[in-house]
C-alpha atoms as a PDB file:
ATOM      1  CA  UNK A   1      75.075 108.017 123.429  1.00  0.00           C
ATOM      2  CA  UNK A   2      73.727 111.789 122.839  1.00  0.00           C
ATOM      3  CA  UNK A   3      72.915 113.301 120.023  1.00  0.00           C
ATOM      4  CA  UNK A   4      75.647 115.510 120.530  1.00  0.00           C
ATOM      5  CA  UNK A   5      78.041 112.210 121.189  1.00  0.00           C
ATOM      6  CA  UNK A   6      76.524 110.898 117.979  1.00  0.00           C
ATOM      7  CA  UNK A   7      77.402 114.211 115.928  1.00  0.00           C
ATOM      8  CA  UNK A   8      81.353 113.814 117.169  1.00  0.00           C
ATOM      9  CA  UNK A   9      81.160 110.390 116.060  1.00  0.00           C
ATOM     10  CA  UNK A  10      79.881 111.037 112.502  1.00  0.00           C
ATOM     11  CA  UNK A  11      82.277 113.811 112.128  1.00  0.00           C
ATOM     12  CA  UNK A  12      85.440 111.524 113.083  1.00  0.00           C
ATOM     13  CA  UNK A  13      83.986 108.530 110.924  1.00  0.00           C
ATOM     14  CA  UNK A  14      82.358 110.019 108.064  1.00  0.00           C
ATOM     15  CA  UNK A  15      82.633 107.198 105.825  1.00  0.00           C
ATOM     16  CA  UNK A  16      81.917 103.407 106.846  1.00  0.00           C
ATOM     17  CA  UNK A  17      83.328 100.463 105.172  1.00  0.00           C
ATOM     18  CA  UNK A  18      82.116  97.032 104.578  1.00  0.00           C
ATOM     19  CA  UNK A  19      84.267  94.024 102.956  1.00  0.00           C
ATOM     20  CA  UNK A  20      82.122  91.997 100.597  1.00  0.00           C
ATOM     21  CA  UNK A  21      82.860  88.897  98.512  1.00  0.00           C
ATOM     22  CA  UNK A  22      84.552  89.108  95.185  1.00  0.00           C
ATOM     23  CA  UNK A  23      81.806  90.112  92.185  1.00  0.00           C
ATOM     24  CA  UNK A  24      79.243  90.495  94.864  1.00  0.00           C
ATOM     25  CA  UNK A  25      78.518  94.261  94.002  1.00  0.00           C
ATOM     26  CA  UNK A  26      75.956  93.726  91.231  1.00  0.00           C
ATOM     27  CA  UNK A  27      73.586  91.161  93.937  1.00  0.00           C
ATOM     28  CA  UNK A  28      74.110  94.166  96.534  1.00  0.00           C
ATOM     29  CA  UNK A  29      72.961  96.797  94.073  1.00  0.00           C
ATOM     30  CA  UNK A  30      70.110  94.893  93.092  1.00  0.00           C
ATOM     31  CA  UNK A  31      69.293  93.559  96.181  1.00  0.00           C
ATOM     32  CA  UNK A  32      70.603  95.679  99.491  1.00  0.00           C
ATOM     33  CA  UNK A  33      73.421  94.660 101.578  1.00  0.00           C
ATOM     34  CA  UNK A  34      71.798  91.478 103.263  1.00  0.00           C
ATOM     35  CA  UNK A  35      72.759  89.538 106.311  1.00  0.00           C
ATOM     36  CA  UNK A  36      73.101  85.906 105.987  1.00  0.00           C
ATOM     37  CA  UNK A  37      69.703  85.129 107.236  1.00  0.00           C
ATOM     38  CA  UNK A  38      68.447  87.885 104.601  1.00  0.00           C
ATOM     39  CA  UNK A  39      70.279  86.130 101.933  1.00  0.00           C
ATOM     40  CA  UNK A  40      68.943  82.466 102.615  1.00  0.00           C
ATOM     41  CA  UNK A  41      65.959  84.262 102.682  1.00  0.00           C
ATOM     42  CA  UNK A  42      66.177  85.513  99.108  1.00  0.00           C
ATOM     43  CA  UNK A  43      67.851  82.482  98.022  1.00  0.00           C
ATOM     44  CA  UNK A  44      65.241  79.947  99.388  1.00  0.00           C
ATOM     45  CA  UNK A  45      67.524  77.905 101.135  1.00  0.00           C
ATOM     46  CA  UNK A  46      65.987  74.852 102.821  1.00  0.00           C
ATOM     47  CA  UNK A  47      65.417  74.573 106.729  1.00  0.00           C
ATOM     48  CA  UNK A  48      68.412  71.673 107.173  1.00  0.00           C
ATOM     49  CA  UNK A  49      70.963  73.356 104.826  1.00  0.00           C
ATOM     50  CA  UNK A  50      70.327  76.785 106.461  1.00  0.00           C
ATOM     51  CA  UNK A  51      70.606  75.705 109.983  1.00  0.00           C
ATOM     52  CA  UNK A  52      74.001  74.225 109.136  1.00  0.00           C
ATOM     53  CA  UNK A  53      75.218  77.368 107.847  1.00  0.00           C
ATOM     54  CA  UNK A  54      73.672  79.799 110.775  1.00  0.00           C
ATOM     55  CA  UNK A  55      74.409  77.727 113.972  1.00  0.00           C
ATOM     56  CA  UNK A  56      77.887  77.210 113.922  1.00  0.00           C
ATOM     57  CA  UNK A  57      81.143  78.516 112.775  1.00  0.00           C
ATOM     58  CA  UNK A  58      81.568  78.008 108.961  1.00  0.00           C
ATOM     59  CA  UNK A  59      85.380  77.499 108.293  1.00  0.00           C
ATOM     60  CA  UNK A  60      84.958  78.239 104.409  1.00  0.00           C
ATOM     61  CA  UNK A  61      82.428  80.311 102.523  1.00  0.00           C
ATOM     62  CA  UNK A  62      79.827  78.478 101.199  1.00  0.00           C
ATOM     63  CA  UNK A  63      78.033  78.833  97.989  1.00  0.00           C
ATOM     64  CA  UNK A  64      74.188  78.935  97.528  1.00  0.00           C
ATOM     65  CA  UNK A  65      72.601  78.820  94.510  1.00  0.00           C
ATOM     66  CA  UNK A  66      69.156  79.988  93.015  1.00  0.00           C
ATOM     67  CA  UNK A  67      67.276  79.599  89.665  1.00  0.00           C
ATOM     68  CA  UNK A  68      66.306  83.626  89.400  1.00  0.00           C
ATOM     69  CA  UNK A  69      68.882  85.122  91.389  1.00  0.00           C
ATOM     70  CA  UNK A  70      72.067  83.216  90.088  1.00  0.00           C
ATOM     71  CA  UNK A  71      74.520  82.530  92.602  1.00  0.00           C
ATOM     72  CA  UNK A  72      75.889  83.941  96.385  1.00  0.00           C
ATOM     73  CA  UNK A  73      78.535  83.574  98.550  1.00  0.00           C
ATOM     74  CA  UNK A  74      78.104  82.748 102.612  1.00  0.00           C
ATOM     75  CA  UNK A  75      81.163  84.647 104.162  1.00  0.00           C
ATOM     76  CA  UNK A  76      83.367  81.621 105.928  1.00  0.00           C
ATOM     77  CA  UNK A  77      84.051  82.762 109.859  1.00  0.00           C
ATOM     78  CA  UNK A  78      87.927  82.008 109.944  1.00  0.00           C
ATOM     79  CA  UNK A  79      88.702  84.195 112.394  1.00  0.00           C
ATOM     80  CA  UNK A  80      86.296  82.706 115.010  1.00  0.00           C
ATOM     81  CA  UNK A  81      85.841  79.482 116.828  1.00  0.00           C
ATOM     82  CA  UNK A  82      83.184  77.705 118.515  1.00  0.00           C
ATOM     83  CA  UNK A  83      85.504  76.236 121.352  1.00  0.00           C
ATOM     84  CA  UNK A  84      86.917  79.784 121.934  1.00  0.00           C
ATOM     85  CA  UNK A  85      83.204  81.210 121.781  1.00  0.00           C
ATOM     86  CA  UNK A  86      82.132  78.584 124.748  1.00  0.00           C
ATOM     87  CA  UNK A  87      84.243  80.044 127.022  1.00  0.00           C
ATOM     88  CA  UNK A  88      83.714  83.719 126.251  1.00  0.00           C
ATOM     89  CA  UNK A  89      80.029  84.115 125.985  1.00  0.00           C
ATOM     90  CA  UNK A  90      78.132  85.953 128.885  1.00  0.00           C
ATOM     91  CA  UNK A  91      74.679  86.744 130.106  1.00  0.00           C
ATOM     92  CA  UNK A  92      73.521  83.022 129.507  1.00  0.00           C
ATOM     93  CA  UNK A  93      73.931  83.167 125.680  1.00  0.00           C
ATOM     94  CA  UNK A  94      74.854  79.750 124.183  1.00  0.00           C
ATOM     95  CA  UNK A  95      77.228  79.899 121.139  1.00  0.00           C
ATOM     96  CA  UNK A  96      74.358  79.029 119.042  1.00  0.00           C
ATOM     97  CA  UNK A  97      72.470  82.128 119.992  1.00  0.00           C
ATOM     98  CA  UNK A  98      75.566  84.664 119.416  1.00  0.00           C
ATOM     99  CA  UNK A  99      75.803  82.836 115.783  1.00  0.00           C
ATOM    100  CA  UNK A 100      72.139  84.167 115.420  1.00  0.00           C
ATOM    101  CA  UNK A 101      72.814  87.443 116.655  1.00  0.00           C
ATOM    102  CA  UNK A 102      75.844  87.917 114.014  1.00  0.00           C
ATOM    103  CA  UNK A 103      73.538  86.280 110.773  1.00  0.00           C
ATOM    104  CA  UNK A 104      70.570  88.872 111.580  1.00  0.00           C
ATOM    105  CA  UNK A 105      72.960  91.852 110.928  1.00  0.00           C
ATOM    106  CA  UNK A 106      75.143  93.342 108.417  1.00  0.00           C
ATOM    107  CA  UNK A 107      78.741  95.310 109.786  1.00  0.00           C
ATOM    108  CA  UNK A 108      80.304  97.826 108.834  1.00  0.00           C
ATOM    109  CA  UNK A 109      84.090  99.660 109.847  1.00  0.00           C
ATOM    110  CA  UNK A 110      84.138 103.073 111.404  1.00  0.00           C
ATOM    111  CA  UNK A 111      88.020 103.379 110.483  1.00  0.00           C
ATOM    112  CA  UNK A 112      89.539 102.482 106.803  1.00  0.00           C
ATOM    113  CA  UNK A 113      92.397 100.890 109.308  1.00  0.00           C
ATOM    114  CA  UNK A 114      90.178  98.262 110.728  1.00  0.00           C
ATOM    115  CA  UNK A 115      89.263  97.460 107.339  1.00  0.00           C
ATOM    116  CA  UNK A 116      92.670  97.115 106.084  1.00  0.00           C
ATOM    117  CA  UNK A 117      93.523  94.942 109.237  1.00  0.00           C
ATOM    118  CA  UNK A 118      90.917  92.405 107.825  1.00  0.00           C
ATOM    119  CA  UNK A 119      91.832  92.657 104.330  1.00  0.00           C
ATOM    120  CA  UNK A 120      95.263  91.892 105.107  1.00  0.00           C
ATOM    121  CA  UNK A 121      94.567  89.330 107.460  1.00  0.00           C
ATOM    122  CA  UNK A 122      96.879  85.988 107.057  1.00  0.00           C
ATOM    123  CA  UNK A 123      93.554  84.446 105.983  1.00  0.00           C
ATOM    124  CA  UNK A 124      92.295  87.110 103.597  1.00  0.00           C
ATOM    125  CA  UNK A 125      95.950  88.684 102.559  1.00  0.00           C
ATOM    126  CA  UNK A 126      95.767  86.562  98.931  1.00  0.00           C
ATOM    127  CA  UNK A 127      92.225  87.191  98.222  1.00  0.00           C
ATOM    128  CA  UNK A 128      90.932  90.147  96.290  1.00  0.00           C
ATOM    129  CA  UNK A 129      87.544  91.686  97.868  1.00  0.00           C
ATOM    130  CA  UNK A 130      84.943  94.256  97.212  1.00  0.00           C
ATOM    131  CA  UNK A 131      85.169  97.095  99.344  1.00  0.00           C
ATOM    132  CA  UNK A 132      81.836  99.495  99.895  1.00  0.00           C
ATOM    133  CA  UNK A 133      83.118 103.071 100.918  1.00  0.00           C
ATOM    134  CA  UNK A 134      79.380 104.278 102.868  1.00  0.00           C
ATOM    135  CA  UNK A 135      78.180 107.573 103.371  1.00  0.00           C
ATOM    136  CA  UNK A 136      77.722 107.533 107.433  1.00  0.00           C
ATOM    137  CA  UNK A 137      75.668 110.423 107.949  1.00  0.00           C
ATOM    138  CA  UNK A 138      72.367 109.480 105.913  1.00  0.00           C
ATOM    139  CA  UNK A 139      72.103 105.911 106.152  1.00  0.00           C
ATOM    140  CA  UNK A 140      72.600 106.909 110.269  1.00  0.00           C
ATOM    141  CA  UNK A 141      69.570 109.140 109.911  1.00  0.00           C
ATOM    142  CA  UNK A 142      67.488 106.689 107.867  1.00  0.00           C
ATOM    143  CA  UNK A 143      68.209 103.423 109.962  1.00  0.00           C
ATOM    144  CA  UNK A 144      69.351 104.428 113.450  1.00  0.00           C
ATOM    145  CA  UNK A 145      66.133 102.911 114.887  1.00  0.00           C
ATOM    146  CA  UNK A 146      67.940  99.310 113.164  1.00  0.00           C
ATOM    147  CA  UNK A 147      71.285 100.308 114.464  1.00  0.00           C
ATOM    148  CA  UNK A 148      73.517  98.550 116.902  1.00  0.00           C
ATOM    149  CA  UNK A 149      77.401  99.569 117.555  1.00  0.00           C
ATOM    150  CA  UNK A 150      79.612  97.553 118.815  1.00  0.00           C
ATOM    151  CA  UNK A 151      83.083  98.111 120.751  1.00  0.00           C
ATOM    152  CA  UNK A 152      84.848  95.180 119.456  1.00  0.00           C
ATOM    153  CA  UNK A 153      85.303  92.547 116.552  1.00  0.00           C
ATOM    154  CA  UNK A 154      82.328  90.659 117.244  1.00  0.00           C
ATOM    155  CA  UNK A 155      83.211  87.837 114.441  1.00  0.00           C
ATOM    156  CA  UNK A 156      86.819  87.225 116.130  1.00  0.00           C
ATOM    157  CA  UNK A 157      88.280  85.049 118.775  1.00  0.00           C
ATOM    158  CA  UNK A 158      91.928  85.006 118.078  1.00  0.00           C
ATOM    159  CA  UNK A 159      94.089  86.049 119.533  1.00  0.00           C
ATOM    160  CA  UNK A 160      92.007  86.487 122.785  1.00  0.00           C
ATOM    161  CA  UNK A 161      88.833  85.546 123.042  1.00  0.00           C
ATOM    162  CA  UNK A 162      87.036  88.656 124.527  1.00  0.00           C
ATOM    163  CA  UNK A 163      84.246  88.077 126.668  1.00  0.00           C
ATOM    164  CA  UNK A 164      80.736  88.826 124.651  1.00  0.00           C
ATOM    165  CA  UNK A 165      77.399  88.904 125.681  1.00  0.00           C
ATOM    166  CA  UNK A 166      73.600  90.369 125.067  1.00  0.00           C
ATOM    167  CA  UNK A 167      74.886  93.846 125.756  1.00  0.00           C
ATOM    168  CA  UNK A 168      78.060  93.911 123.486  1.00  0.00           C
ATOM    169  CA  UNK A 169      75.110  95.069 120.444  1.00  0.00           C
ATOM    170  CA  UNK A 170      73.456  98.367 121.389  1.00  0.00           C
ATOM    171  CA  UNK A 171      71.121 100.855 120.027  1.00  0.00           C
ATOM    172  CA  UNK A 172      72.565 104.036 119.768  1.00  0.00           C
ATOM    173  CA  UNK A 173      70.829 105.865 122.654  1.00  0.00           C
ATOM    174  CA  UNK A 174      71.834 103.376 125.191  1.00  0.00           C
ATOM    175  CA  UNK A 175      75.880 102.677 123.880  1.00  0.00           C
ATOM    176  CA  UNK A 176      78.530 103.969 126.547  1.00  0.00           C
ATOM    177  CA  UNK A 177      79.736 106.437 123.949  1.00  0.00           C
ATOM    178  CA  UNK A 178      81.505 108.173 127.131  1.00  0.00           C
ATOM    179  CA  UNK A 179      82.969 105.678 129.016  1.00  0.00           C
ATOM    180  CA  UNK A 180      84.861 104.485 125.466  1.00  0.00           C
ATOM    181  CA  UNK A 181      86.241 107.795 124.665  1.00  0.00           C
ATOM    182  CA  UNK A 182      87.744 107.840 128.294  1.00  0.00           C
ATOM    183  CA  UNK A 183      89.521 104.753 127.044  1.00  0.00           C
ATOM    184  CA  UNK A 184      90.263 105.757 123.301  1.00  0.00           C
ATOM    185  CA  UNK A 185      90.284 108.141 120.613  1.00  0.00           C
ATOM    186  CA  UNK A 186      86.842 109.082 118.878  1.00  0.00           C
ATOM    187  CA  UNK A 187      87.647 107.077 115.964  1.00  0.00           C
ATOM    188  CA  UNK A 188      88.031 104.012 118.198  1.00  0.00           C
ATOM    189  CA  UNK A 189      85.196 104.317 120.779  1.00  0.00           C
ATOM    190  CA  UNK A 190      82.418 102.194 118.225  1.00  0.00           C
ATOM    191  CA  UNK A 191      84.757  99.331 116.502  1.00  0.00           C
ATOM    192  CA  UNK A 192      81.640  98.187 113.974  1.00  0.00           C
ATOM    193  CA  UNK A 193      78.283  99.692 113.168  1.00  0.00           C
ATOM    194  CA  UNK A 194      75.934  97.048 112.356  1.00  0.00           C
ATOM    195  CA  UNK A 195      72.366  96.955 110.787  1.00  0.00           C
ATOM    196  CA  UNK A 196      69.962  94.768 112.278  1.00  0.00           C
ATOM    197  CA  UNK A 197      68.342  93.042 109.209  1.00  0.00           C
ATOM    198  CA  UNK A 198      70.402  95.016 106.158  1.00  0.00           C
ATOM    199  CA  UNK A 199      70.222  98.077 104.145  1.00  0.00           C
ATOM    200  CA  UNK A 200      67.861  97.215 101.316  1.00  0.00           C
ATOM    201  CA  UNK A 201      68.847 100.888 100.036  1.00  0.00           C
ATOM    202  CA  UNK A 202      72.771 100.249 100.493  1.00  0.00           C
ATOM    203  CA  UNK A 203      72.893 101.548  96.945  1.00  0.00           C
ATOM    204  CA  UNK A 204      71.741 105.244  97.935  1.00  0.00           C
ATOM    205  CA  UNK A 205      74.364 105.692 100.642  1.00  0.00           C
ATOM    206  CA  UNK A 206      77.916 104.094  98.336  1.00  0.00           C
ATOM    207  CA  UNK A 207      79.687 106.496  97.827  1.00  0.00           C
ATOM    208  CA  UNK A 208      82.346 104.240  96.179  1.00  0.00           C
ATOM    209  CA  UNK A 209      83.482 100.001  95.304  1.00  0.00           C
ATOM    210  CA  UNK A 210      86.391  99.222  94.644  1.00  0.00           C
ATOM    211  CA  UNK A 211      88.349  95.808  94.303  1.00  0.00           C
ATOM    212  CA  UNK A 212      91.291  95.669  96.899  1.00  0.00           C
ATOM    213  CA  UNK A 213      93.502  92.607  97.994  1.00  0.00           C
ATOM    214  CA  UNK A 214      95.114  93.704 101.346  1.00  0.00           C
ATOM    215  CA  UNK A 215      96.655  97.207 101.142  1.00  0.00           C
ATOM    216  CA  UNK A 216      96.414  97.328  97.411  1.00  0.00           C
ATOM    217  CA  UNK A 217      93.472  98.834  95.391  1.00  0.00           C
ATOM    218  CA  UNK A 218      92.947  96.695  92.217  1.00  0.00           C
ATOM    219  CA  UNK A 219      89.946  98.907  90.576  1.00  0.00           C
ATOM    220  CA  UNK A 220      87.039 100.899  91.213  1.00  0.00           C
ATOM    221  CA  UNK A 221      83.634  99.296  89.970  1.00  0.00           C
ATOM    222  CA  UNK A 222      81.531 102.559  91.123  1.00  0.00           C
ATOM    223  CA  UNK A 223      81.918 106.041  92.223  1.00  0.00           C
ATOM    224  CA  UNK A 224      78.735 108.372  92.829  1.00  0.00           C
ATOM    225  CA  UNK A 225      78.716 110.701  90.440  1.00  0.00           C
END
């Protein structure tokens, strides 16, 4: 991708969106947008209990608990199975190893309709979230060196299981930003932008959170002044 690629891209998606747990907001202002490794991390979560939660699909979230920090929710993986990843990873990744590659990072949506395809998800559809609406330009320019895009749903294997592999993440210079747009629309040629490690600073680039339960906006917990 070129800078000049990168400039289109940021002008079609200038807001990002990421789905959080219900009355996570406060932890993420506090404490950055964390992946799961980041949060077990914080959380001190022993070796046995966090390999059980980072190898393999979790069907339900999990909580973790912690005598400072209160408590956290581990997002469950629903829409992804191990079975499904076995015959879909490439490159000689092992299912285990694409589970590590999804808990080092935190994703976000380039379009407000991907996000309202997971919100309204059969699994998800009942559930009232937390939505961060994200400034894309700055926190581009502050953590592009930490950025990887992505043309699909990385965390999904239903209905087709799409074939994955070491170069489905990419840094931003060396993502086919062409060859997509060829295929699709701008808004469509990165599906997620993803952080490798968090955005400690999350709070500097929200432009808004707001509670939402599939297409329906509940209430707005922050909006930048």
């Amino acid at each position: 991708m070129t800078n000049e690629e990168l400039d289109e891209l940021v002008g079609e998606c200038p807001q990002l969106y990421h789905m959080a747990m219900k009355h996570s907001w406060p932890s993420i202002r506090k404490h950055g947008l964390l992946p799961t490794h980041g949060l077990l991390n914080l959380f001190e979560i022993d070796e046995s209990r966090r390999e059980e939660m980072t190898t393999r699909r979790r069907p339900a979230s999990i909580a973790i608990t912690h005598p400072v920090h209160g408590e956290a929710m581990i997002r469950d993986q629903i829409p992804m199975h191990d079975r499904h990843l076995k015959s879909c990873v490439r490159g000689g990744l092992t299912v285990r190893e694409w589970h590590d590659r999804l808990n080092e990072r935190v994703f976000f949506w380039l379009t407000e309709e991907r996000l309202e395809k997971l919100l309204c998800a059969r699994s998800y559809r009942n559930q009232e979230h937390v939505v961060l609406t994200v400034d894309t330009a700055p926190l581009v320019a502050d953590h592009r060196d930490r950025i990887e895009l992505c043309p699909m749903n990385s965390g999904c294997t239903m209905p087709f299981a799409h074939a994955r592999g070491a170069d489905t993440f990419l840094p931003i210079s060396s993502y086919p930003y062409a060859d997509w747009r060829r295929k699709r629309r701008a808004r469509e040629a990165v599906v997620e932008l993803t952080v490798l490690g968090g955005v400690p600073n999350i709070a500097n680039y929200v432009l808004e959170v707001s509670t939402r339960r599939c297409g329906e906006v509940l209430g707005q917990l922050y909006q930048r002044p």
